[in-house]
Protein backbone atom coordinates (compact mmCIF):
# COMPACT_ATOMS: atom_id res chain seq x y z
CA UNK A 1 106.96 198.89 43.25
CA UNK A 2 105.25 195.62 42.51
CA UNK A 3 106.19 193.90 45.85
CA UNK A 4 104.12 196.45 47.86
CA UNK A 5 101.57 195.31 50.20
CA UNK A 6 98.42 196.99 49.09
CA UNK A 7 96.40 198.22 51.94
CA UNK A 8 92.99 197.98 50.49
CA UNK A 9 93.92 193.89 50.03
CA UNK A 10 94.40 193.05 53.43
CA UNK A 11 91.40 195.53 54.50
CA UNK A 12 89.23 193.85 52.59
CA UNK A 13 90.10 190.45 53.47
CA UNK A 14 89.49 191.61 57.26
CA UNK A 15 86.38 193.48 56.77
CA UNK A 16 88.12 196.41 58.13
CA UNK A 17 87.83 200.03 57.23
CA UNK A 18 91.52 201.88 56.12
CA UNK A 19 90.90 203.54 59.33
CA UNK A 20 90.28 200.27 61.43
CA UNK A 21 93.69 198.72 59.14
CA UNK A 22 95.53 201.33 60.46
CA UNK A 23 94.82 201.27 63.90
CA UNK A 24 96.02 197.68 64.16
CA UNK A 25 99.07 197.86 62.80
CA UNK A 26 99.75 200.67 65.27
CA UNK A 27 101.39 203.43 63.25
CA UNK A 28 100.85 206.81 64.21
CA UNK A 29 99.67 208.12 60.82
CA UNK A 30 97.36 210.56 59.59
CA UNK A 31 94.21 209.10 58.59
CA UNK A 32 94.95 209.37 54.92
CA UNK A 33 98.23 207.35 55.13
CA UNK A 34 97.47 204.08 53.91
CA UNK A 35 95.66 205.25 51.02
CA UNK A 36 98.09 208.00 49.56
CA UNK A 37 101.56 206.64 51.03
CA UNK A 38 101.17 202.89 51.46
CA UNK A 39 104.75 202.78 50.66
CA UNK A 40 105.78 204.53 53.91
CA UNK A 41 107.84 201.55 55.73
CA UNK A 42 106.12 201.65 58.94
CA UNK A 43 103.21 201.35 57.02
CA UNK A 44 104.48 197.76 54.63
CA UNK A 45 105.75 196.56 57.84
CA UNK A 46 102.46 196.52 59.55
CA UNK A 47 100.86 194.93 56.57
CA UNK A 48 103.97 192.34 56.67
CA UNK A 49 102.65 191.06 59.44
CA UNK A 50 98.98 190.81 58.58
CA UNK A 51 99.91 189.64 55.09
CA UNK A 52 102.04 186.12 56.81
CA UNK A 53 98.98 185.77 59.36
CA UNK A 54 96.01 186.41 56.73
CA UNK A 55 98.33 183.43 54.62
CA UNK A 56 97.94 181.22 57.52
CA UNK A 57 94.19 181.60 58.07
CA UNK A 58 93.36 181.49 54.69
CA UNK A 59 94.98 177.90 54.60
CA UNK A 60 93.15 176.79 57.56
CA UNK A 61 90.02 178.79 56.42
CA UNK A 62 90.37 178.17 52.90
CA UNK A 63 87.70 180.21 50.42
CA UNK A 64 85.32 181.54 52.77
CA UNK A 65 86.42 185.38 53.43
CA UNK A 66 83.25 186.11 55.58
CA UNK A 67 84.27 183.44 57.82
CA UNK A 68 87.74 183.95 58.39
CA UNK A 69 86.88 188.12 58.92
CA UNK A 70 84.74 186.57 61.41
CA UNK A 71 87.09 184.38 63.48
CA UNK A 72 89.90 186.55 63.21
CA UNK A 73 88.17 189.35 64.61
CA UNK A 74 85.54 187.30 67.70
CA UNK A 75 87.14 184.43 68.35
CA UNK A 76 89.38 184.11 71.55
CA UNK A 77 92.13 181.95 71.71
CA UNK A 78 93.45 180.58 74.83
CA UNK A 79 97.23 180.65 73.42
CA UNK A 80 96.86 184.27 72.88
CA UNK A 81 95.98 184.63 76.44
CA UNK A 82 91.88 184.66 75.32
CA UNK A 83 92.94 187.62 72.90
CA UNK A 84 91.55 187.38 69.06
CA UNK A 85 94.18 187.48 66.53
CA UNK A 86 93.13 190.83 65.79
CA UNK A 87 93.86 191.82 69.02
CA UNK A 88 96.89 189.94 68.84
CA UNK A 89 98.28 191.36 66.13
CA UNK A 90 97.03 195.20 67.31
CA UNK A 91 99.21 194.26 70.67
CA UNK A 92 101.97 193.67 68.62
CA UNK A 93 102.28 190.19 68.87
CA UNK A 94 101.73 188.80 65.08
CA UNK A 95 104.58 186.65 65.24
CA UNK A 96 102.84 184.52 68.27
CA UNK A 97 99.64 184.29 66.24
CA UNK A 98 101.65 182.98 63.46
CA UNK A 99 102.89 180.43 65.29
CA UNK A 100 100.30 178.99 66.48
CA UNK A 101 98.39 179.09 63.35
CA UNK A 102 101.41 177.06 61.83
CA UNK A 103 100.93 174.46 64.32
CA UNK A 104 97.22 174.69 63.36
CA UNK A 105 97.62 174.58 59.75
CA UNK A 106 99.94 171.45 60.13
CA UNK A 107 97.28 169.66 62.08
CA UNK A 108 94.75 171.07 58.97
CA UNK A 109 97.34 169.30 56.68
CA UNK A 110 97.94 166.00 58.34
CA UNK A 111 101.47 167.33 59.05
């Protein structure tokens, strides 16, 4: 299927171990999951939501993976109630992080 989110993508663009993916997209999986079944819904669903919020940083944060590993995962952000965005998106709440990234990528843009 060629509009499957590939685990090992949005891993790498984190800095994140499979293991440390999966644990923040909260599926109860068995530790082999994302590599051998990334299909499983649960599984595309999580990366849904990293995929839109990864987009968003990588606007603001444009060609500089280290950096935007970095942020995502140590800096808090008042917004998110001082929570990273990994943190944010672990707690289930990747749609508020996208928000306000929008309103920070507009602001990047001039929009």
């Amino acid at each position: 299927m060629s509009d499957q989110l590939s685990p090992q993508v949005i891993a790498g663009k984190l800095h994140f171990t499979l293991d440390e993916l999966a644990a923040t997209i909260r599926v109860s999986i068995h530790r082999n999951t994302l590599r051998l079944h990334p299909e499983v819904a649960s599984v595309q669903t999580g990366l849904g939501e990293w995929k839109r919020v990864l987009d968003l940083l990588e606007w603001i944060i444009p060609n500089d993976g280290p950096r935007l590993a970095f942020h995502a995962r140590n800096t808090p952000m008042r917004v998110l109630e001082g929570r990273t965005i990994v943190e944010a998106v672990t707690a289930g709440q990747a749609d508020k992080a996208a928000r306000y990234l929008q309103t920070l990528s507009a602001g990047a843009n001039g929009g």
